[in-house]
Protein backbone atom coordinates (compact mmCIF):
# COMPACT_ATOMS: atom_id res chain seq x y z
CA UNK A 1 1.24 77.81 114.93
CA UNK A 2 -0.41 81.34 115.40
CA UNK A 3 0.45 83.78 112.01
CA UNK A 4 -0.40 86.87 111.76
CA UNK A 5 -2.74 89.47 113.68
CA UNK A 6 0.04 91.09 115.86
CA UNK A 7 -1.36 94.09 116.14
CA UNK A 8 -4.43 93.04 117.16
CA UNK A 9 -2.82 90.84 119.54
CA UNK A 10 -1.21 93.79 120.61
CA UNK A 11 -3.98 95.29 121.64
CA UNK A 12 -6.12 92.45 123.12
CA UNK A 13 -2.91 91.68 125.34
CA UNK A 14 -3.06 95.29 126.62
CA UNK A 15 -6.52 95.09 127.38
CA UNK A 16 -6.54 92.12 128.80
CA UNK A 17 -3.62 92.69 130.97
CA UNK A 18 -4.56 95.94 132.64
CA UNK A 19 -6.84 96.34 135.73
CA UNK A 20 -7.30 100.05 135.91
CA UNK A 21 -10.91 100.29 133.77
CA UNK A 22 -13.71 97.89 133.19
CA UNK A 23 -12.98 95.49 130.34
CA UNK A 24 -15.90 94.58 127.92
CA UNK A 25 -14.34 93.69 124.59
CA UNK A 26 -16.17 92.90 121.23
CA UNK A 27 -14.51 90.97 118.20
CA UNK A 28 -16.60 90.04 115.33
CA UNK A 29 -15.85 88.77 111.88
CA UNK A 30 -17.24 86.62 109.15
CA UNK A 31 -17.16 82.35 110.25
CA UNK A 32 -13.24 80.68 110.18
CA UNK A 33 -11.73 83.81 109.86
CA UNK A 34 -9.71 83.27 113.29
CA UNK A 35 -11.39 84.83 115.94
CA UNK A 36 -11.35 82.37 118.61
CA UNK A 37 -7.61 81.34 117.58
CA UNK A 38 -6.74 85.06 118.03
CA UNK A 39 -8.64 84.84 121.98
CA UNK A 40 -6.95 81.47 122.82
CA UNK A 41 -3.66 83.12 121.32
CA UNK A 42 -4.21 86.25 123.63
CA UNK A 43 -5.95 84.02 126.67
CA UNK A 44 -2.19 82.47 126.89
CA UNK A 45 -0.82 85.86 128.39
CA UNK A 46 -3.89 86.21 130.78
CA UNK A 47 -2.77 85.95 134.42
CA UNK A 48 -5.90 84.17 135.62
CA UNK A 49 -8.67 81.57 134.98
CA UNK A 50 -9.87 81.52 131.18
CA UNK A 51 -13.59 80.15 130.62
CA UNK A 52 -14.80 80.06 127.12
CA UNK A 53 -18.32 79.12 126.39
CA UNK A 54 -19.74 78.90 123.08
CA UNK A 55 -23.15 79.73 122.43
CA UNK A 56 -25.87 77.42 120.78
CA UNK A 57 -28.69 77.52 119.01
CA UNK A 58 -31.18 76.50 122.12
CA UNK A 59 -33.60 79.09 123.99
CA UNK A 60 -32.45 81.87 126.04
CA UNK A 61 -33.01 79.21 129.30
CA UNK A 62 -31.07 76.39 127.67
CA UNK A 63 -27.98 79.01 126.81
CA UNK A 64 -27.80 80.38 130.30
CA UNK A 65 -27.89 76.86 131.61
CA UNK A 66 -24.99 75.75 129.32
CA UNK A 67 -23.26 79.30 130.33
CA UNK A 68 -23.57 78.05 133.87
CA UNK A 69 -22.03 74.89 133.17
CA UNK A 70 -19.34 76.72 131.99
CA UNK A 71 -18.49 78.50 133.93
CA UNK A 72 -18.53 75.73 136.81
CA UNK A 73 -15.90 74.03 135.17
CA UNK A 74 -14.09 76.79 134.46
CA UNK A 75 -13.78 77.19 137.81
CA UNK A 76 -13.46 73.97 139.30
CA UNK A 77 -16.82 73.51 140.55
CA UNK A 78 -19.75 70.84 140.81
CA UNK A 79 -22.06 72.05 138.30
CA UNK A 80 -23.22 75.36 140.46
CA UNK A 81 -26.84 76.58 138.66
CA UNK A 82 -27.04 80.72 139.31
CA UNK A 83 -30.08 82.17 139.09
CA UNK A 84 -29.39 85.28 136.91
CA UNK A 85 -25.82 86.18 135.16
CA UNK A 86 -26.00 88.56 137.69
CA UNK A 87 -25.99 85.94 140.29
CA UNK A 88 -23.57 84.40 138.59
CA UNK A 89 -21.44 87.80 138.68
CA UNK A 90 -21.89 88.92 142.09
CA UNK A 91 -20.23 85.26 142.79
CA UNK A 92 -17.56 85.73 140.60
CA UNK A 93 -17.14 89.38 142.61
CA UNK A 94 -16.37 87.06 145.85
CA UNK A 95 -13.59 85.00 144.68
CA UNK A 96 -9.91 85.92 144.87
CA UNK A 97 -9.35 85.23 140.97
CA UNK A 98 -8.66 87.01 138.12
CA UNK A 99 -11.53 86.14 135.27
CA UNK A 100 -11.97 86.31 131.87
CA UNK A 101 -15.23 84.76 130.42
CA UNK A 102 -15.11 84.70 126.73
CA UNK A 103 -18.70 84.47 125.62
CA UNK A 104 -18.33 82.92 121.82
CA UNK A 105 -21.16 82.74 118.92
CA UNK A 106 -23.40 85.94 121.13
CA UNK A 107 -25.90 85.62 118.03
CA UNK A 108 -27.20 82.49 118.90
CA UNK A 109 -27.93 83.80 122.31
CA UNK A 110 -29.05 87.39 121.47
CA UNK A 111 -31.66 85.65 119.01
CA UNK A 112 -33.67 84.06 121.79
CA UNK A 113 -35.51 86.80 122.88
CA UNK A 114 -37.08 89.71 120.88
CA UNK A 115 -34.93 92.67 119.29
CA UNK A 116 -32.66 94.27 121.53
CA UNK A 117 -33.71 92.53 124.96
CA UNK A 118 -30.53 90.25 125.54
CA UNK A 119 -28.71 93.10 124.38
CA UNK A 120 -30.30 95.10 127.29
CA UNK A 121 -30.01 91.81 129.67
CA UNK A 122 -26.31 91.96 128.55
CA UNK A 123 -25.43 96.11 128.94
CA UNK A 124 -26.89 95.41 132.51
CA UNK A 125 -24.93 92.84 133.11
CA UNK A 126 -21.41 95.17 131.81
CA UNK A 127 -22.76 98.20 133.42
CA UNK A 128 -22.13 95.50 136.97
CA UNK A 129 -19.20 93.67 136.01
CA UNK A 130 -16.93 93.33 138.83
CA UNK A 131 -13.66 94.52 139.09
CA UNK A 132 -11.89 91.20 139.09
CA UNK A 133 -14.12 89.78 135.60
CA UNK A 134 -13.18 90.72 132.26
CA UNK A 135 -15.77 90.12 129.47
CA UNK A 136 -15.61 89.04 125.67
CA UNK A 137 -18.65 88.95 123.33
CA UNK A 138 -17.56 87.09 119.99
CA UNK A 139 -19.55 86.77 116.82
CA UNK A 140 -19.51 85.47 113.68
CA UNK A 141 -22.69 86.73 111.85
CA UNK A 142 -21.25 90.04 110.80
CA UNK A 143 -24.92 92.03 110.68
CA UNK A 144 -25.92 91.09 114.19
CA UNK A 145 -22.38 91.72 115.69
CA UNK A 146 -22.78 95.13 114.20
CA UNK A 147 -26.22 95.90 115.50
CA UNK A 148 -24.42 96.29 118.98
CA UNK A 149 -22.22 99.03 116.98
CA UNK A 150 -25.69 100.91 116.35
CA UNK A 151 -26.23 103.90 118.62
CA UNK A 152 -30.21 103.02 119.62
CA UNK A 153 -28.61 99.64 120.66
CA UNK A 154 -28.36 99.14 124.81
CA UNK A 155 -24.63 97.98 124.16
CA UNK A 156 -23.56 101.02 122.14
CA UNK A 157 -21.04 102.44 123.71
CA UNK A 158 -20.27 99.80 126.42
CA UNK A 159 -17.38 98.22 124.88
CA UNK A 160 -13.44 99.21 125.44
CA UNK A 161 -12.09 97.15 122.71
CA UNK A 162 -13.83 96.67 119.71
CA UNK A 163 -12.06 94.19 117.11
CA UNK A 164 -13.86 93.71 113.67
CA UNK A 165 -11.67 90.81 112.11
CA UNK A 166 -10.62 90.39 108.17
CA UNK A 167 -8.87 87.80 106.45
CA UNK A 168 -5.41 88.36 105.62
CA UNK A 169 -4.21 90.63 102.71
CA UNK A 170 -1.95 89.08 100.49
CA UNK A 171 1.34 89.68 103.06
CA UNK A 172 -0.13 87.84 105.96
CA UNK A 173 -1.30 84.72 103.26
CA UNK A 174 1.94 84.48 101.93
CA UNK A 175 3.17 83.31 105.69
CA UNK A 176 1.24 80.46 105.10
CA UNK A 177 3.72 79.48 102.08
CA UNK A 178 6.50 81.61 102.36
CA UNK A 179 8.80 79.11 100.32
CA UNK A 180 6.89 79.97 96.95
CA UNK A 181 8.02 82.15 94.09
CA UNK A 182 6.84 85.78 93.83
CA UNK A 183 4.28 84.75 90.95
CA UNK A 184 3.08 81.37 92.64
CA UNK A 185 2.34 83.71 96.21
CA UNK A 186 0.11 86.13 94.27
CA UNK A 187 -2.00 83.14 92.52
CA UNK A 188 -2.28 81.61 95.25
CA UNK A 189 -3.58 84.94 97.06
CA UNK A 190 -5.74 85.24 93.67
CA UNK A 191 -7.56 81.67 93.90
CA UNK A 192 -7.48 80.93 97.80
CA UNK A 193 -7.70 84.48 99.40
CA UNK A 194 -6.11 85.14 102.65
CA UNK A 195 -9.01 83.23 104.81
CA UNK A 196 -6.83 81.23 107.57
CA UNK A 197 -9.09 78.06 107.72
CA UNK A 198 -8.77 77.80 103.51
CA UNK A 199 -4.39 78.46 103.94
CA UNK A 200 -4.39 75.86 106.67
CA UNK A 201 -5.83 73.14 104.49
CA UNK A 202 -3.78 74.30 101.24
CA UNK A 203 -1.13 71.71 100.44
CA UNK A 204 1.98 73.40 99.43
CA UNK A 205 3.89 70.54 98.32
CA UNK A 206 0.97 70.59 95.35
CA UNK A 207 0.79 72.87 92.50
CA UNK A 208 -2.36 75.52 92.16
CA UNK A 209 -4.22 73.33 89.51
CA UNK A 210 -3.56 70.11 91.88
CA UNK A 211 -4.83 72.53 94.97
CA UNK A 212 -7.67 73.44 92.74
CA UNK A 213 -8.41 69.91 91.39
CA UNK A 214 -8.26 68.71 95.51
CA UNK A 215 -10.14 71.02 97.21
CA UNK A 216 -12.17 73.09 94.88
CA UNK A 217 -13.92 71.09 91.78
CA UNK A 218 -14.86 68.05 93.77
CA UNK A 219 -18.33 68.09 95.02
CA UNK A 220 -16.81 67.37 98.57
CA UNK A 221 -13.64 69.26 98.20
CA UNK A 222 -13.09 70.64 101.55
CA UNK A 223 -13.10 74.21 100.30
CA UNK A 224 -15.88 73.95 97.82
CA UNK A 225 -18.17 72.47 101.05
CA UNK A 226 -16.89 75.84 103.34
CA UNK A 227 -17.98 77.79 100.65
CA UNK A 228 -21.39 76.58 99.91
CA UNK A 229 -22.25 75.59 103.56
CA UNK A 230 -20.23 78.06 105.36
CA UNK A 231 -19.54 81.12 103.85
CA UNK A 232 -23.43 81.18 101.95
CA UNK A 233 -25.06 79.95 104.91
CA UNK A 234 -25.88 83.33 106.49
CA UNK A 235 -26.96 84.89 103.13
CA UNK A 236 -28.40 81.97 100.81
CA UNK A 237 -32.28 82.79 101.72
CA UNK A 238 -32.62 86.24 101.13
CA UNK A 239 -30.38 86.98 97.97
CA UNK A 240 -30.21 86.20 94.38
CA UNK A 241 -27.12 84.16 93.70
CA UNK A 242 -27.10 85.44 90.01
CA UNK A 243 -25.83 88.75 91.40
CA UNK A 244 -22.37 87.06 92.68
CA UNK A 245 -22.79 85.43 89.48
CA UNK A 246 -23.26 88.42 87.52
CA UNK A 247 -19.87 90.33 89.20
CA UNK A 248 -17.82 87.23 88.89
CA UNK A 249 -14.17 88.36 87.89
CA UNK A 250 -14.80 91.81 87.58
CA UNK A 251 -16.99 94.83 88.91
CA UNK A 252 -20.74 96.33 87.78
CA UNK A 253 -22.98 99.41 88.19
CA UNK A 254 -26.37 99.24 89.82
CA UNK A 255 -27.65 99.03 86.26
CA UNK A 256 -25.83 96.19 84.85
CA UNK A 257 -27.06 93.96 87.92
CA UNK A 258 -30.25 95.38 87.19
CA UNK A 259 -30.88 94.45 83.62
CA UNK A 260 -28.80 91.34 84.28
CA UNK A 261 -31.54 90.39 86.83
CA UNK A 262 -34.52 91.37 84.46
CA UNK A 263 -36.15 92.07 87.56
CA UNK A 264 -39.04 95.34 87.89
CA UNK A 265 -39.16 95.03 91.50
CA UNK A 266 -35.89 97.37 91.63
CA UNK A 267 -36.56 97.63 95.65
CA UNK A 268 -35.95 94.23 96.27
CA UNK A 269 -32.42 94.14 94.57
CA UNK A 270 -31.79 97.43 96.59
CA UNK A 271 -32.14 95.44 99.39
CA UNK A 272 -30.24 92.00 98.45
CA UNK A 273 -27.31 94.31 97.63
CA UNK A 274 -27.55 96.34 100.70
CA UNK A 275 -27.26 92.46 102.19
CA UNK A 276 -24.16 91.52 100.44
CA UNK A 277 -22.53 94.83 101.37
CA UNK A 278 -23.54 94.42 105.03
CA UNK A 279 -22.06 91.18 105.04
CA UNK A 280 -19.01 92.31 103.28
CA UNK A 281 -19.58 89.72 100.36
CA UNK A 282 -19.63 92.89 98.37
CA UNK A 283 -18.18 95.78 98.25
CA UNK A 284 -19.67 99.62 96.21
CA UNK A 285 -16.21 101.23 94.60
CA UNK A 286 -15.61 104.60 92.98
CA UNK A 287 -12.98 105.99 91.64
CA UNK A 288 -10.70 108.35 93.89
CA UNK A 289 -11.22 111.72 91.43
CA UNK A 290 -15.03 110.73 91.02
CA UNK A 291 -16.09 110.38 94.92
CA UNK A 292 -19.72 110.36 95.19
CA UNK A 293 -20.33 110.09 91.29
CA UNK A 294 -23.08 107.60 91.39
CA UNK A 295 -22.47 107.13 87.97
CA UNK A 296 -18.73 106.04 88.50
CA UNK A 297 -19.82 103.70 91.23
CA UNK A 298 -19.39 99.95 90.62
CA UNK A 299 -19.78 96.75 92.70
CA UNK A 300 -17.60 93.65 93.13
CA UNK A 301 -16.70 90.87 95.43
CA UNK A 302 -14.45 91.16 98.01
CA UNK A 303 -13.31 88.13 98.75
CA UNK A 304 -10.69 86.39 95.84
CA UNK A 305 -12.12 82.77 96.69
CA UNK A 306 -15.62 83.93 96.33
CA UNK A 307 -14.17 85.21 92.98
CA UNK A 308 -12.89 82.49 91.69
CA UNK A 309 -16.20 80.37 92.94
CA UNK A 310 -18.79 82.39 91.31
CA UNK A 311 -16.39 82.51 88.23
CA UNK A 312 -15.24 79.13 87.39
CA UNK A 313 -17.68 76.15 89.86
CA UNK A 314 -21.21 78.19 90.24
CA UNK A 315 -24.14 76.47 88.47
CA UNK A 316 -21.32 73.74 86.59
CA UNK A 317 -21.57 71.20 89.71
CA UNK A 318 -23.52 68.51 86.77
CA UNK A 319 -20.61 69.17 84.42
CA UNK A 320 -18.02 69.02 87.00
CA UNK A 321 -19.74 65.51 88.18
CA UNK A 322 -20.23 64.09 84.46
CA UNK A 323 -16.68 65.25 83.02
CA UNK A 324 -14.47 64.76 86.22
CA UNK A 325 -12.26 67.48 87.52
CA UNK A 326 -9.39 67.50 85.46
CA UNK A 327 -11.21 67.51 82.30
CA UNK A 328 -12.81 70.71 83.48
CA UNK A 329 -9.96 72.17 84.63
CA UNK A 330 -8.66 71.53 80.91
CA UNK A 331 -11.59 72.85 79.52
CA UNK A 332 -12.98 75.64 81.47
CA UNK A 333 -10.24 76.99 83.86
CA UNK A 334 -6.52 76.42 82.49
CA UNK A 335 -6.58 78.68 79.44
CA UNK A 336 -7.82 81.61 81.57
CA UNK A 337 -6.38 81.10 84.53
CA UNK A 338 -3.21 83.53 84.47
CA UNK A 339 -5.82 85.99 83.30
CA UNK A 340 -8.06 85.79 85.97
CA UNK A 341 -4.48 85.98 88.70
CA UNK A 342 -3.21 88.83 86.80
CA UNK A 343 -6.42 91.08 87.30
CA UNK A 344 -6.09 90.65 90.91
CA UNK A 345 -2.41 91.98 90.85
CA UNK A 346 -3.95 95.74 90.97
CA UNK A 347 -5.52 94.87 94.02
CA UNK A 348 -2.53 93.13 95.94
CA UNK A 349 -0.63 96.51 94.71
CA UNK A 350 -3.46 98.79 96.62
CA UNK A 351 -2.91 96.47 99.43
CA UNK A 352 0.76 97.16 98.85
CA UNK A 353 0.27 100.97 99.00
CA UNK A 354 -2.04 100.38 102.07
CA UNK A 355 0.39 98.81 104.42
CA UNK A 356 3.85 100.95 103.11
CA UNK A 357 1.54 104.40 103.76
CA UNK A 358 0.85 102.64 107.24
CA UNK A 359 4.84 102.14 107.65
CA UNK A 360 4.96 106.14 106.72
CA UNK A 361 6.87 105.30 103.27
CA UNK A 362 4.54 106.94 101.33
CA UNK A 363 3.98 110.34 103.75
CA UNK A 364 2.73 112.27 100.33
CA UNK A 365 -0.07 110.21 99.75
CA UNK A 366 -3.68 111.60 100.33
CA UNK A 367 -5.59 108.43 98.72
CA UNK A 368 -5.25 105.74 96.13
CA UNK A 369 -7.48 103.17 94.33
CA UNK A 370 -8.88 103.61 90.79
CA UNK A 371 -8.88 106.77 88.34
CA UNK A 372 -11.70 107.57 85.85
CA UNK A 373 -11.20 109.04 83.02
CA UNK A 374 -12.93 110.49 79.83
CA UNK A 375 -11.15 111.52 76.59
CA UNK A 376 -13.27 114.04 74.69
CA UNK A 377 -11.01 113.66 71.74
CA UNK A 378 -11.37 110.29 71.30
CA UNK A 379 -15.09 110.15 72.34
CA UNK A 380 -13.71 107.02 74.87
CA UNK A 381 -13.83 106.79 78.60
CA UNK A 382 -12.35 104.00 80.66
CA UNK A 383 -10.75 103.22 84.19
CA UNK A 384 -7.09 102.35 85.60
CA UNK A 385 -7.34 100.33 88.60
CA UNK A 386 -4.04 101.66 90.42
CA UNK A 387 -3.32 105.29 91.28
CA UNK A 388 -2.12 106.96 93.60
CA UNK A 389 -2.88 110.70 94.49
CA UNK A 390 -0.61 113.09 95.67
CA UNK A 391 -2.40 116.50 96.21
CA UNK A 392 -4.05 116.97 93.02
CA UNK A 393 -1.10 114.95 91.29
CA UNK A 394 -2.04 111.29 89.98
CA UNK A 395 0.57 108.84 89.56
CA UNK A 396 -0.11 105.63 87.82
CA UNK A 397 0.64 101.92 88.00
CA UNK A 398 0.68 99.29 85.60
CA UNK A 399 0.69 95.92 87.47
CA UNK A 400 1.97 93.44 85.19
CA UNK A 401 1.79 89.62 85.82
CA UNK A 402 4.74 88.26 84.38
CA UNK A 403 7.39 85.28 84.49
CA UNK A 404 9.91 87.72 83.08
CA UNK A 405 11.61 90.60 83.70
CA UNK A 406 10.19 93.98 82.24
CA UNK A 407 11.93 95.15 80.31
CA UNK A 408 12.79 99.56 79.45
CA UNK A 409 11.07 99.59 76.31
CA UNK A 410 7.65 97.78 77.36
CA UNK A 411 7.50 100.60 80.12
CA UNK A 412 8.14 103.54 77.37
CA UNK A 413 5.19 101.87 75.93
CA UNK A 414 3.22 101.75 78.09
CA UNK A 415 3.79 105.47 79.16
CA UNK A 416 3.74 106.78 75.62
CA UNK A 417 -0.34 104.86 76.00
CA UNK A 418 -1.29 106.46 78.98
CA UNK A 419 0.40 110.28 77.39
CA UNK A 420 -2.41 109.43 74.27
CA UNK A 421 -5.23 109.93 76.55
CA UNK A 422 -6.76 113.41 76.91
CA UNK A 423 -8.80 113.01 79.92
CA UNK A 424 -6.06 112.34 82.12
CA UNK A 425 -3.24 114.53 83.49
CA UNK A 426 0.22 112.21 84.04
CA UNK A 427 2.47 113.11 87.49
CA UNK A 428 4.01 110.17 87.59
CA UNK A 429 4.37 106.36 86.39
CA UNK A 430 5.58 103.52 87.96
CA UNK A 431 5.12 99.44 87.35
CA UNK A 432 4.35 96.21 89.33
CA UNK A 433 6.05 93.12 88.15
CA UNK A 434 5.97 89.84 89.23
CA UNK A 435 9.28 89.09 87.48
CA UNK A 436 11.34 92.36 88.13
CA UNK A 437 12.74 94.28 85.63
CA UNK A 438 15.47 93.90 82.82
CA UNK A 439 16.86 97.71 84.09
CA UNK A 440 17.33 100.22 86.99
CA UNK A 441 15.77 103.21 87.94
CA UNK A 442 15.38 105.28 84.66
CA UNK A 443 13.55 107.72 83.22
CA UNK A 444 11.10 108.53 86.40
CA UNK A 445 9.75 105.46 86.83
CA UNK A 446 8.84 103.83 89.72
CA UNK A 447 9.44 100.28 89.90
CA UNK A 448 8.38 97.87 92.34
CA UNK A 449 9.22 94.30 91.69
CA UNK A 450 8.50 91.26 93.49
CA UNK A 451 10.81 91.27 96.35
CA UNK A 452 9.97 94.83 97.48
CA UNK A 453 6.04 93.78 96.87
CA UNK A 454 6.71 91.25 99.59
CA UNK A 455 8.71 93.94 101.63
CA UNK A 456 12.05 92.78 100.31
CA UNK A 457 11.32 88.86 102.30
């Protein structure tokens, strides 16, 4: 069953369907995110002969042979061997058939010759396509794919459609188990992220911990193996594992990492970090009244299952293998657990802003994300991790984990906190709760409770 990605079906459908402009499309994203489901969702709608050809790790002769071979099938051919994709093209040009060739994995291919000469080979072969062929490059190694993006690159500029594919935010995971409870959906999200290969092989008739315990501890849980030989594989040789290790649950500066490391050769961290955020392992934050305060900037892992990895299973795999998985779970994950959900809460909520602003329910906001502040009184500084900004107005979210409603009092709190601090000026307050809340609108808040988190499911 396809979930998700309907707007970018959307606009590969569109693409695909119209013949008034060349077609060269480009969709990249990290491995088992869903790119070739979302083609072979799209290449349903496609009035003509599909051929999809994945690439392989071979020389640039041994691809073009396999492409070839491809393509002959595709067609309905004996095995027909062109002498140039040009050849190839110019007899695609003579048929009375719509075409589209999806060519899958372009790394492997573009990696056979020397920098930038398939990619020429390949902007030739666009700048020719013929009116009845429609062309897809797909790519999973996110660095390469973007190379093409790079404006010295032959293919800058060649592509109609570009497509750079995420997993799903927390609203498109939840589709995956849309049965669960409001708190169960965001731990889920917390633990598993919103990768579609991971939901697919969740088991929702288990709990989390027997999820966890299944697919996670064991040294051949399913998910633990697409972690350490999928999702490292690209990146394990040329960075320092310790600095996933180091950002774990939370978020540095340069100069935590740095003394973390106890490394003097600062230029070669500059560079495993510039690695991780080209790769979007990692991500450089700042707070939204502190742009480009290099001070204020921090970095963290994107992904929740990466989280939760480096966390919790990185470096224990002996104790893991000596104690068994449910003792470790007892030991090393179950007290902390609801912890380590509820600080990903104020990141489902940004997501939450994200897509209602989309949706124009939020027209007044400029930006949102995390607020820095420093109280001279107090001699204290510190940051809140949901805000939104209105203007030069800041209004401010608690996001609060809980298996209970909220109730009016905890919220006066929790305003009367915020109205202590000196650095900070107060437009408005609202909450996030799991478990709703014990009152109605009152006093100015803003309340957002499970159901409307989930856009009132």
């Amino acid at each position: 069953m396809f979930i998700g990605r309907e707007k970018e079906l959307k606009q590969l459908n569109a693409e695909l369907s119209s013949w008034k402009r060349k077609t060269a499309v480009l969709v990249y994203g990290k491995r088992r995110v869903g790119k070739s489901t979302l083609l072979s969702e799209a290449a349903k709608s496609f009035e003509g002969v599909v051929i999809n050809h994945m690439c392989v790790t071979s020389t640039f002769e041994g691809n073009m042979e396999l492409i070839y071979q491809s393509v002959s099938e595709g067609l309905g051919l004996p095995n027909i061997r062109f002498g140039s994709l040009f050849e190839m093209m110019d007899y695609m040009k003579t048929l009375d058939k719509k075409i589209l060739l999806i060519i899958d994995e372009y790394p492997y291919l573009k990696q056979t010759k020397k920098k930038n000469e398939v990619d020429s080979y390949m902007q030739a072969v666009i700048d020719r396509l013929p009116e009845n062929v429609k062309l897809v490059l797909c790519g999973s190694y996110i660095t390469v794919m973007k190379e093409l993006l790079e404006e010295g690159n032959p293919l800058f500029g060649r592509f109609s459609l570009i497509q750079h594919i995420r997993d799903f935010d927390y609203l498109d995971a939840a589709k995956f188990y849309p049965e669960f409870s409001v708190r169960d959906k965001v731990a889920f999200y917390a633990v598993f992220g919103g990768s579609p290969y991971v939901l697919e092989n969740l088991d929702t008739g288990l709990t989390l911990r027997e999820n966890i315990e299944r697919l996670l501890l064991p040294e051949t849980g399913l998910v633990r193996s697409h972690i350490e030989n999928v999702m490292l594989k690209e990146i394990q040789k040329t960075f320092d594992a310790r600095i996933l290790e180091i950002l774990g649950n939370g978020k540095k500066r340069y100069s935590e990492i740095r003394d973390k490391i106890i490394s003097s050769e600062t230029g070669l961290l500059d560079k495993q970090l510039k690695i991780l955020l080209d790769m979007e392992t990692i991500q450089k934050t700042e707070p939204i009244n502190r742009r480009n305060d290099k001070k204020k900037q921090f970095y963290e892992i994107v992904d929740n299952l990466m989280r939760f990895y480096f966390t919790f299973i990185f470096g224990k795999a002996g104790t893991i293998a000596r104690i068994g998985e449910e003792q470790f779970y007892n030991r090393n994950i179950d007290a902390v657990l609801e912890q380590f959900v509820s600080r990903r809460l104020e990141g489902i909520a940004l997501q939450y802003f994200h897509r209602a602003a989309m949706l124009g329910n939020y027209p007044d906001i400029d930006d949102f994300g995390s607020y820095w502040y420093d109280d001279l009184a107090t001699k204290t500084n510190g940051e809140f991790d949901c805000v939104i900004r209105r203007g030069k107005q800041y209004d401010f979210y608690e996001c609060k984990y809980f298996d209970r409603p909220m109730t009016l009092e905890e919220c006066r709190q929790e305003k009367e906190q915020l109205d202590s601090i000196k650095g900070i000026t107060v437009s408005g307050v609202g909450f996030v709760c799991t478990g709703g809340f014990a009152f109605e609108g009152a006093e100015g808040f803003t309340l957002i409770d499970g159901k409307t988190l989930y856009f009132n499911e």
